[in-house]
N, C-alpha and C. Protein backbone atom coordinates (compact mmCIF):
# COMPACT_ATOMS: atom_id res chain seq x y z
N UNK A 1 215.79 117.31 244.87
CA UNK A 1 215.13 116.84 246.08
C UNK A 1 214.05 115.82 245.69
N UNK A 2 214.37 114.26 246.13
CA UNK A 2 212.98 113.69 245.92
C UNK A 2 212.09 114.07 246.95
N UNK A 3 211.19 113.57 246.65
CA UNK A 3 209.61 114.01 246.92
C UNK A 3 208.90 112.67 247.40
N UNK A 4 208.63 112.30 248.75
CA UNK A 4 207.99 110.95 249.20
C UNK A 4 206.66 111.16 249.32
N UNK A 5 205.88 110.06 249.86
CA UNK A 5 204.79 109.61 250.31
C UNK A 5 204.74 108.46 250.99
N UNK A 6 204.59 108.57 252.19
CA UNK A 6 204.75 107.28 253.35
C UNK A 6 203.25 107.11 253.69
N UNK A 7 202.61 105.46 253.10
CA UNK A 7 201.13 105.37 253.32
C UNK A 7 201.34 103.64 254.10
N UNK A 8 201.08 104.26 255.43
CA UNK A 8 200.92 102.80 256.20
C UNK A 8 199.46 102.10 256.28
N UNK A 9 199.29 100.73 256.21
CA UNK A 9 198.46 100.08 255.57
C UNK A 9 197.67 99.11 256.61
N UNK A 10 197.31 99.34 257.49
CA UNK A 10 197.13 98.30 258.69
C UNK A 10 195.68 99.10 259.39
N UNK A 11 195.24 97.59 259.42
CA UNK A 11 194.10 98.15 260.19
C UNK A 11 194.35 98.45 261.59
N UNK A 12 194.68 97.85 262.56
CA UNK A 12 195.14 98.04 264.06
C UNK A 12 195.59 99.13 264.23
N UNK A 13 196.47 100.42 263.07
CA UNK A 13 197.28 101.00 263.63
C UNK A 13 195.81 102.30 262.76
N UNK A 14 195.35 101.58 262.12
CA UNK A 14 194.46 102.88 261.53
C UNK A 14 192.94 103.22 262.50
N UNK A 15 193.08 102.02 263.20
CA UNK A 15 191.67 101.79 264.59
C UNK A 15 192.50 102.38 265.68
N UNK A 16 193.67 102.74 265.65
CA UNK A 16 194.47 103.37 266.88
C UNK A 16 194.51 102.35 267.82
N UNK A 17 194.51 100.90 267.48
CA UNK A 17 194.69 99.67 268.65
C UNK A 17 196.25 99.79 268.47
N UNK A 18 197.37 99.87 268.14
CA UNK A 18 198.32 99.35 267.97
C UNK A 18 199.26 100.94 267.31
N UNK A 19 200.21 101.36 267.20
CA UNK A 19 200.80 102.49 267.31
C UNK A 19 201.62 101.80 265.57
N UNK A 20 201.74 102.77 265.21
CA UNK A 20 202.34 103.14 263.55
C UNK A 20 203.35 102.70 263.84
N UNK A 21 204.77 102.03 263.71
CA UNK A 21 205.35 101.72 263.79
C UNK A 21 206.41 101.77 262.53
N UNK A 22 206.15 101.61 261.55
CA UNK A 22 206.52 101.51 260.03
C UNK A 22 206.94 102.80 259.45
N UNK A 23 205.63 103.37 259.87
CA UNK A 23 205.82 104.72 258.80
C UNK A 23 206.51 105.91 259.19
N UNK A 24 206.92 105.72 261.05
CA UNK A 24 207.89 106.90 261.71
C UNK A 24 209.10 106.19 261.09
N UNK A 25 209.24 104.67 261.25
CA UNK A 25 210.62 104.45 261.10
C UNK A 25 210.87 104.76 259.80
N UNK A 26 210.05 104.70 258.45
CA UNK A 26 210.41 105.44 256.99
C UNK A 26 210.59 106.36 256.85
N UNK A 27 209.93 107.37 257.95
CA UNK A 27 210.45 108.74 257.61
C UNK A 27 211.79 109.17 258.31
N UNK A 28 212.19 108.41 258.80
CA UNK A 28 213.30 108.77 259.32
C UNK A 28 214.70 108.23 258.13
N UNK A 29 214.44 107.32 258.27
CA UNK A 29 215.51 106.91 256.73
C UNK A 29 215.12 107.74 256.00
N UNK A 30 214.27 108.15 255.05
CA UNK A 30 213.98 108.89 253.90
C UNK A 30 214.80 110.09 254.39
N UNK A 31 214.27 110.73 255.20
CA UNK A 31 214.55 111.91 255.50
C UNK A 31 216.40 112.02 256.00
N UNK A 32 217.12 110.94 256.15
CA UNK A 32 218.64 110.62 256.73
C UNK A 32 218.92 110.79 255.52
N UNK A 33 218.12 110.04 254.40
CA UNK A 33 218.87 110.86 252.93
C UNK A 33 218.81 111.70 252.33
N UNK A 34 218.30 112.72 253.08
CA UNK A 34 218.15 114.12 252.36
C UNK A 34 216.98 114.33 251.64
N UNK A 35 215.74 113.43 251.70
CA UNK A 35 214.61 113.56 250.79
C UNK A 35 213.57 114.02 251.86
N UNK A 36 212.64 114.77 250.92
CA UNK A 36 211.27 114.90 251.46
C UNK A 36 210.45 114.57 251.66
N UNK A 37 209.78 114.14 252.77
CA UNK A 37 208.27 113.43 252.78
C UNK A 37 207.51 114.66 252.99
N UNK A 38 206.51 114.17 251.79
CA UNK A 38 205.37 115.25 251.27
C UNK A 38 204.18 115.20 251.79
N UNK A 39 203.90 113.94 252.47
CA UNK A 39 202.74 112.95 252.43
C UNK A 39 202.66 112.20 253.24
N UNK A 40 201.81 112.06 254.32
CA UNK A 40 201.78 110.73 254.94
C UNK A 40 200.71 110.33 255.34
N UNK A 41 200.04 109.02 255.60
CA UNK A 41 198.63 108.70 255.73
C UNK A 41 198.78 107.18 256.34
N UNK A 42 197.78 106.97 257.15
CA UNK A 42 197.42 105.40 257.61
C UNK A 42 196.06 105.07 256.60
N UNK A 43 196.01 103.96 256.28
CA UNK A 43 194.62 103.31 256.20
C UNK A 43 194.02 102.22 256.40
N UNK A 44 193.44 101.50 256.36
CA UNK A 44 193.02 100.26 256.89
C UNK A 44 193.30 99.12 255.88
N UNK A 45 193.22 98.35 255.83
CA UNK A 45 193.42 96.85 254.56
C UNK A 45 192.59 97.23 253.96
N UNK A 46 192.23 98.10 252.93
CA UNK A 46 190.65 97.84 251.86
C UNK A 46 191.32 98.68 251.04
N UNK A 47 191.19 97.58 249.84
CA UNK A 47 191.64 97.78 248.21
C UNK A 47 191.01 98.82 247.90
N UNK A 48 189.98 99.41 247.86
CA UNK A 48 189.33 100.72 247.49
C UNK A 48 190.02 101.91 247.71
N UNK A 49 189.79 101.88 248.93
CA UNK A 49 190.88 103.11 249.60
C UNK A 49 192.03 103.38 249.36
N UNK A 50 193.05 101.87 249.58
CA UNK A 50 194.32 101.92 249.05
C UNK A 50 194.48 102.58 247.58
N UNK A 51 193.74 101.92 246.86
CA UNK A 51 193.95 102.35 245.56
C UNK A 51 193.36 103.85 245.11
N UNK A 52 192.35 104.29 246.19
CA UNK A 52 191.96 106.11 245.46
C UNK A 52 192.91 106.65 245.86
N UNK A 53 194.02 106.23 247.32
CA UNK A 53 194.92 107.12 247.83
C UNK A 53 196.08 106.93 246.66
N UNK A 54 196.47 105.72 246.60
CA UNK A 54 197.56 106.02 245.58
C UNK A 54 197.75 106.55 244.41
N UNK A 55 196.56 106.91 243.65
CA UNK A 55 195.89 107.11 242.50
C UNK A 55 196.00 108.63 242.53
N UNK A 56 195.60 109.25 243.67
CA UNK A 56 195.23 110.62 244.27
C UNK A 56 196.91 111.28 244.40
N UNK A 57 197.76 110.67 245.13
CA UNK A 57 199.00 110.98 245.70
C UNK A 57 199.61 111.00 244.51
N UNK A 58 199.87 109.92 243.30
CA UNK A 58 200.74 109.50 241.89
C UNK A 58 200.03 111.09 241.64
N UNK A 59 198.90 111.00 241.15
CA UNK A 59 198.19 112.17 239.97
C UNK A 59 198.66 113.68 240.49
N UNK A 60 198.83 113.79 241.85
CA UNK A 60 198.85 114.85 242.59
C UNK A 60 199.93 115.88 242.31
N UNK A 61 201.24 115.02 241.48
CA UNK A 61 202.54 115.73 241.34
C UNK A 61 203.00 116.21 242.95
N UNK A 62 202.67 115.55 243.60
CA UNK A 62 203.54 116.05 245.00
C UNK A 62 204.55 115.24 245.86
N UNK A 63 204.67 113.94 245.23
CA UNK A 63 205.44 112.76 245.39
C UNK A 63 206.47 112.43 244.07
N UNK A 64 207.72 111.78 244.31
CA UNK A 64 208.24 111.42 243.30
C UNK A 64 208.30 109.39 243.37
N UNK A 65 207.94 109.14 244.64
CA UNK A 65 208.25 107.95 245.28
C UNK A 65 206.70 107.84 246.26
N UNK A 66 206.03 106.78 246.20
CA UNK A 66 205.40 106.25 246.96
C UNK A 66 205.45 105.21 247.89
N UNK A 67 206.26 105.04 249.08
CA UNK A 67 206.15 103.84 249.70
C UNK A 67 205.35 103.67 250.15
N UNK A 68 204.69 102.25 250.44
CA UNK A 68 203.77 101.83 251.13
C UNK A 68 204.19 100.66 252.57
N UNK A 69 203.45 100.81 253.66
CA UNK A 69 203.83 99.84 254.37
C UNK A 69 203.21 98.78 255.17
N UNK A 70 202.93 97.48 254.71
CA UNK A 70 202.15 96.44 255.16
C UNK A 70 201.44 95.99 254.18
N UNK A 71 200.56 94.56 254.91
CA UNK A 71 199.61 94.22 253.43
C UNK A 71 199.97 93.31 252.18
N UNK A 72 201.40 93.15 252.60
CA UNK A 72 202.16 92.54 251.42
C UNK A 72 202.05 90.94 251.78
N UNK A 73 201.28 90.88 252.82
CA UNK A 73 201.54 88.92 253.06
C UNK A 73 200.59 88.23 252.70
N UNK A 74 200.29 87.23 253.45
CA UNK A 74 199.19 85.87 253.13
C UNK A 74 197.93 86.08 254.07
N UNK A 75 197.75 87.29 254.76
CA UNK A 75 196.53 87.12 255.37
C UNK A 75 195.36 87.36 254.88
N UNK A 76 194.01 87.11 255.01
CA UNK A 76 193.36 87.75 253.90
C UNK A 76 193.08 88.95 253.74
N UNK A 77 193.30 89.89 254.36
CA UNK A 77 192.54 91.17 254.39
C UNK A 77 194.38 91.91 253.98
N UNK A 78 194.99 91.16 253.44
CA UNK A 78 196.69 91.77 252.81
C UNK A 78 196.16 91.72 251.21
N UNK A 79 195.68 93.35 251.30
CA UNK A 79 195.31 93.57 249.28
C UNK A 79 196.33 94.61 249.08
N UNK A 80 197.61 95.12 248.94
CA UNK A 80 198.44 95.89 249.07
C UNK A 80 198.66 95.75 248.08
N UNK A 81 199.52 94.91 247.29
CA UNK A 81 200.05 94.29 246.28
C UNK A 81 198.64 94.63 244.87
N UNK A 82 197.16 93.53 245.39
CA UNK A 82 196.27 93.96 244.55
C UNK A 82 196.07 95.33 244.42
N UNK A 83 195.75 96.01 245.06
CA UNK A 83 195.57 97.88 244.90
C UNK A 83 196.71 98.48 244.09
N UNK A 84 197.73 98.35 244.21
CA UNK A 84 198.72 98.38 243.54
C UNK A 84 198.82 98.10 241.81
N UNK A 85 199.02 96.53 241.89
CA UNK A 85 198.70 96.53 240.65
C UNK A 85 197.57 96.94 239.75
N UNK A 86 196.21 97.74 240.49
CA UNK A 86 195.63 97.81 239.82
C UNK A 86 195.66 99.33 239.41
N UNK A 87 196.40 99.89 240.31
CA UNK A 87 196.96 102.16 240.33
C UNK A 87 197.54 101.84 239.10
N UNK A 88 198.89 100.97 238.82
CA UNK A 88 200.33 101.39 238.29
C UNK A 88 200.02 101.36 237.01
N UNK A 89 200.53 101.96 236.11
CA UNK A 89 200.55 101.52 234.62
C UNK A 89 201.67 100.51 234.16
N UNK A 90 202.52 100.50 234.84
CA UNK A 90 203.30 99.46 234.23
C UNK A 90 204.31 99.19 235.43
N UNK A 91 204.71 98.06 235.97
CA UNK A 91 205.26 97.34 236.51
C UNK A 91 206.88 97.23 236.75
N UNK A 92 207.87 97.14 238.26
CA UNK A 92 208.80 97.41 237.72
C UNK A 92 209.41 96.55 238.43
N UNK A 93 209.25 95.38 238.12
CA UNK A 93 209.99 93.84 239.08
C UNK A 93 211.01 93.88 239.46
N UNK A 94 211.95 94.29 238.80
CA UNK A 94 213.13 94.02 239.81
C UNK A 94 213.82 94.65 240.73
N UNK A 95 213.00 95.78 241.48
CA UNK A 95 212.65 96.61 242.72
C UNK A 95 212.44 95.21 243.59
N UNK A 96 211.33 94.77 243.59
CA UNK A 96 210.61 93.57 244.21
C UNK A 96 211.69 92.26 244.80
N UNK A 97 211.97 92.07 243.75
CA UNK A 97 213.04 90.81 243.19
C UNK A 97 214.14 91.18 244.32
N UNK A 98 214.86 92.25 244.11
CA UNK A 98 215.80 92.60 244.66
C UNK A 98 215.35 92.69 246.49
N UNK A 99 214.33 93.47 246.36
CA UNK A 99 214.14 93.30 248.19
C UNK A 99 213.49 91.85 248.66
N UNK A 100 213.55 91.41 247.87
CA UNK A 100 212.73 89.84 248.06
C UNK A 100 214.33 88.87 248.47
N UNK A 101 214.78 89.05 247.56
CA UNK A 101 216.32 88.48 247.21
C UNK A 101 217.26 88.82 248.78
N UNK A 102 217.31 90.24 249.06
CA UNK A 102 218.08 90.97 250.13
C UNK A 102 217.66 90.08 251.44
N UNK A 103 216.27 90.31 251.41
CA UNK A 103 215.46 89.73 252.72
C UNK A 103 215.46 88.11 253.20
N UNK A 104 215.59 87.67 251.92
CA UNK A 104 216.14 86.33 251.81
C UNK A 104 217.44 85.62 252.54
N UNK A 105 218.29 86.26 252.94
CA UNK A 105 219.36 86.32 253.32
C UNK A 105 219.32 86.66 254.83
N UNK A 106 218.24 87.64 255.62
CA UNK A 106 217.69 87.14 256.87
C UNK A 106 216.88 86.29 257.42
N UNK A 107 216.07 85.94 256.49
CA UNK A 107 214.87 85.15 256.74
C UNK A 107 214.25 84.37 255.54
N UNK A 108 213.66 83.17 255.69
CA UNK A 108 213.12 82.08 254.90
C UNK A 108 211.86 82.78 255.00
N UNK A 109 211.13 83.31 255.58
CA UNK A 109 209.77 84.67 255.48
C UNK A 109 209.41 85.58 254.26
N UNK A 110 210.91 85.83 253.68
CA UNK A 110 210.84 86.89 252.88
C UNK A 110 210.26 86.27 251.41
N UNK A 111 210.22 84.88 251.52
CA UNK A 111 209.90 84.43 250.06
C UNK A 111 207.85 84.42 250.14
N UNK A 112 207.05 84.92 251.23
CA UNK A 112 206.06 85.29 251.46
C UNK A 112 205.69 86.21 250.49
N UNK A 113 206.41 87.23 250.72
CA UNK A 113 206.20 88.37 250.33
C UNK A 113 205.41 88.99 248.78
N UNK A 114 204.35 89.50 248.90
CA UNK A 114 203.88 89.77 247.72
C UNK A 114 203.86 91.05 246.59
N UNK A 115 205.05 91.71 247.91
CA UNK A 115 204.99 92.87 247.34
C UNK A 115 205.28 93.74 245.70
N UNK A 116 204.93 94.56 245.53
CA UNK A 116 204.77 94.73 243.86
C UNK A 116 205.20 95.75 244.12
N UNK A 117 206.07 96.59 243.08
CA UNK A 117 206.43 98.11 242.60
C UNK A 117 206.02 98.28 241.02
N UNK A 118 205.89 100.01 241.12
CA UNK A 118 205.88 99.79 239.62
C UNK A 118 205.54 101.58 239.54
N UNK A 119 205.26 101.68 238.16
CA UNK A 119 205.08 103.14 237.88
C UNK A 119 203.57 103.50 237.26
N UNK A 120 203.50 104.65 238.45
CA UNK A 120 201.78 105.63 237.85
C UNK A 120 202.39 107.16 237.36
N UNK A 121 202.23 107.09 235.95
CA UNK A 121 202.16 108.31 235.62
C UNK A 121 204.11 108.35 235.91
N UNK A 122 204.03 109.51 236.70
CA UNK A 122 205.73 110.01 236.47
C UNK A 122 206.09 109.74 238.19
N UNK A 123 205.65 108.55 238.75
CA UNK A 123 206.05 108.12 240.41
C UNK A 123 205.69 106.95 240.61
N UNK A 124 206.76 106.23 241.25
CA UNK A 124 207.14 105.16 241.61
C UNK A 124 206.57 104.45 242.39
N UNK A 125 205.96 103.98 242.48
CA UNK A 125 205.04 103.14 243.78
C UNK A 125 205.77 101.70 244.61
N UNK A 126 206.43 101.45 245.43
CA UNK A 126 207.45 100.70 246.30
C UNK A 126 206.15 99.78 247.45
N UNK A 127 205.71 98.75 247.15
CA UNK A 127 205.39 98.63 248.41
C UNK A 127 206.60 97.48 249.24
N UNK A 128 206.12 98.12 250.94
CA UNK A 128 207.21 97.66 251.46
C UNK A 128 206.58 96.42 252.50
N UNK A 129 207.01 95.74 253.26
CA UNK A 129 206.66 94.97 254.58
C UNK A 129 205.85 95.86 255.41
N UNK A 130 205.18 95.11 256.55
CA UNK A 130 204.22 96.30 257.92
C UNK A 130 205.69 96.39 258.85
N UNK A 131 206.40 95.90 258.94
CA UNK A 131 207.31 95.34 260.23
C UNK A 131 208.51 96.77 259.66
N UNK A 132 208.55 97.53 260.76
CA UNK A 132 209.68 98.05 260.72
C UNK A 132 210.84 97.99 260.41
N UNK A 133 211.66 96.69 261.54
CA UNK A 133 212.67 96.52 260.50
C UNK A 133 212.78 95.89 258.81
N UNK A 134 211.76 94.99 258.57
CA UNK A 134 211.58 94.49 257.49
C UNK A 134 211.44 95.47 256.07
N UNK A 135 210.67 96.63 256.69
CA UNK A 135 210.13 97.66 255.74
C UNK A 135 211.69 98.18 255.38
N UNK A 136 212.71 98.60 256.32
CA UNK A 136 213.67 99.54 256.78
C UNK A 136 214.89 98.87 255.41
N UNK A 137 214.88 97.41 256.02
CA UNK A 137 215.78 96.82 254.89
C UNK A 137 215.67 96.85 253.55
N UNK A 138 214.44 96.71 253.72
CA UNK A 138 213.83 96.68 251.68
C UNK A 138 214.15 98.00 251.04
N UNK A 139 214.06 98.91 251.90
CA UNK A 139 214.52 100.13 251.48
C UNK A 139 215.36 100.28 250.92
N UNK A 140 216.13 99.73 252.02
CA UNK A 140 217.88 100.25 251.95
C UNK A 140 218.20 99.40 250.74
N UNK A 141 217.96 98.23 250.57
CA UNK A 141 218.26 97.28 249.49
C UNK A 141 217.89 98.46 247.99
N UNK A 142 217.49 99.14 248.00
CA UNK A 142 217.10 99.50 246.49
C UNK A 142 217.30 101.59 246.72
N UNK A 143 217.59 101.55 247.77
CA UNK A 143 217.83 103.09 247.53
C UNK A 143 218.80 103.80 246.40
N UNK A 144 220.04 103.07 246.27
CA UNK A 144 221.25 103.50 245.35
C UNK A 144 220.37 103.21 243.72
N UNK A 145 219.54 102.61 243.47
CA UNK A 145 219.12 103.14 242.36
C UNK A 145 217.54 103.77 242.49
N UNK A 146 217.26 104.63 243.07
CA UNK A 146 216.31 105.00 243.62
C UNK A 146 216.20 106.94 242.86
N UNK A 147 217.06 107.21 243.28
CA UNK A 147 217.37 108.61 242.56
C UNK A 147 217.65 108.55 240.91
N UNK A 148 217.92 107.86 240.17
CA UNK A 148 217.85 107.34 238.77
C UNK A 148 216.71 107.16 238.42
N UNK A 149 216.12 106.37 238.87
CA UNK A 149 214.77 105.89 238.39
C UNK A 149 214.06 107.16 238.75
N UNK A 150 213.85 107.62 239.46
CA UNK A 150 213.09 109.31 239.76
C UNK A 150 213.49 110.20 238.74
N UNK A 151 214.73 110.25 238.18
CA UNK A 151 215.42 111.09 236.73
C UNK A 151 214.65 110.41 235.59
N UNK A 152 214.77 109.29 235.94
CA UNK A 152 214.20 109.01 234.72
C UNK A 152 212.64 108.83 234.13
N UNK A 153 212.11 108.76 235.19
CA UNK A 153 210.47 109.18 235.26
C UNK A 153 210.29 110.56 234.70
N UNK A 154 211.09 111.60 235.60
CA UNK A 154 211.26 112.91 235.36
C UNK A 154 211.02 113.12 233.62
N UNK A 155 212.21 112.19 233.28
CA UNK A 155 212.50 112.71 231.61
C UNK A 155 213.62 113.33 231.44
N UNK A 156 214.42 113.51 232.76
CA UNK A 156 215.76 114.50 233.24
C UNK A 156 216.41 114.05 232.11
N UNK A 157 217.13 114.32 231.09
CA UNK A 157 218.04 114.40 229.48
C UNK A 157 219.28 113.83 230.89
N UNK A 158 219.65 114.47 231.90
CA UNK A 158 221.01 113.93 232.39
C UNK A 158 220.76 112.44 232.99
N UNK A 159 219.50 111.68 232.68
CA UNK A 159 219.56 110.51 233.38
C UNK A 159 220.36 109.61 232.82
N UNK A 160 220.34 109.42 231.07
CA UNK A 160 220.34 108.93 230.14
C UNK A 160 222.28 108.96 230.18
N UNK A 161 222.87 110.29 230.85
CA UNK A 161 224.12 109.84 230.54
C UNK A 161 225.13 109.21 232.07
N UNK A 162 224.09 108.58 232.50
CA UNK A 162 224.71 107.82 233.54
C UNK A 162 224.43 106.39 233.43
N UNK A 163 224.41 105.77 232.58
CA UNK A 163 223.95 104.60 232.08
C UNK A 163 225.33 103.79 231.82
């Protein structure tokens, strides 16, 4: 069973001006594949926060996967990406690449995108788009190796013979 964490990232929806939008529609995919969400939280655009929550959630052992949703663009108060890179210990681009690449193929928008993945400790950190469907696709683009990479964080000995 993986183990999620759905942390939506928007100020409007964390001031209660504007309704979550992102993070019902993630839990519903996550959960269509049979995984658990462990975790879920709004917060506002501020790198501080972002980064004690992700820091808190990775260390916590109660997540195997962290998505995040919003924050990933050109506005200024979009530090998603920065908070991020500054949790992860090491970096895992071609998560990114690939939903950058996918998204590309609906929209000339997607080459915006700043989003970063990578690994804290033994969990995956994914950030995704604020936009529902946008978030929804990036997903789907990288789910089929999604359960591997969780084995292999793990240390699971059976990850190694599916290679």
């Amino acid at each position: 069973m993986i183990r999620v964490g759905i942390l939506t990232i928007s100020d409007r929806s964390f001031r209660k001006e504007r309704e979550d939008a992102a993070g019902p529609a993630l839990v519903e995919i996550v959960q269509a594949r049979g995984w658990q969400v462990a975790v879920q939280g709004i917060l506002p655009d501020e790198e501080k926060r972002i980064r004690e929550t992700l820091a808190e959630w990775a260390q916590s052992s109660i997540v195997d996967i962290i998505l995040t949703t919003g924050g990933t663009g050109f506005s200024p108060r979009d530090v998603t990406p920065e908070a991020t890179r500054r949790v992860i210990d090491r970096e895992a681009p071609g998560l990114a690449e690939v939903m950058r690449a996918e998204s590309l193929k609906a929209t000339p928008h997607a080459m915006l995108s700043r989003a970063v993945t990578g690994i804290r400790g033994r969990c995956l950190i994914v950030n995704l788009p604020g936009s529902p469907k946008a978030a929804g696709e990036c997903l789907q683009s990288i789910f089929a190796v999604l359960p591997h990479a969780v084995q292999l964080l793990k240390g699971d000995d059976s990850a190694e013979a599916s290679h």
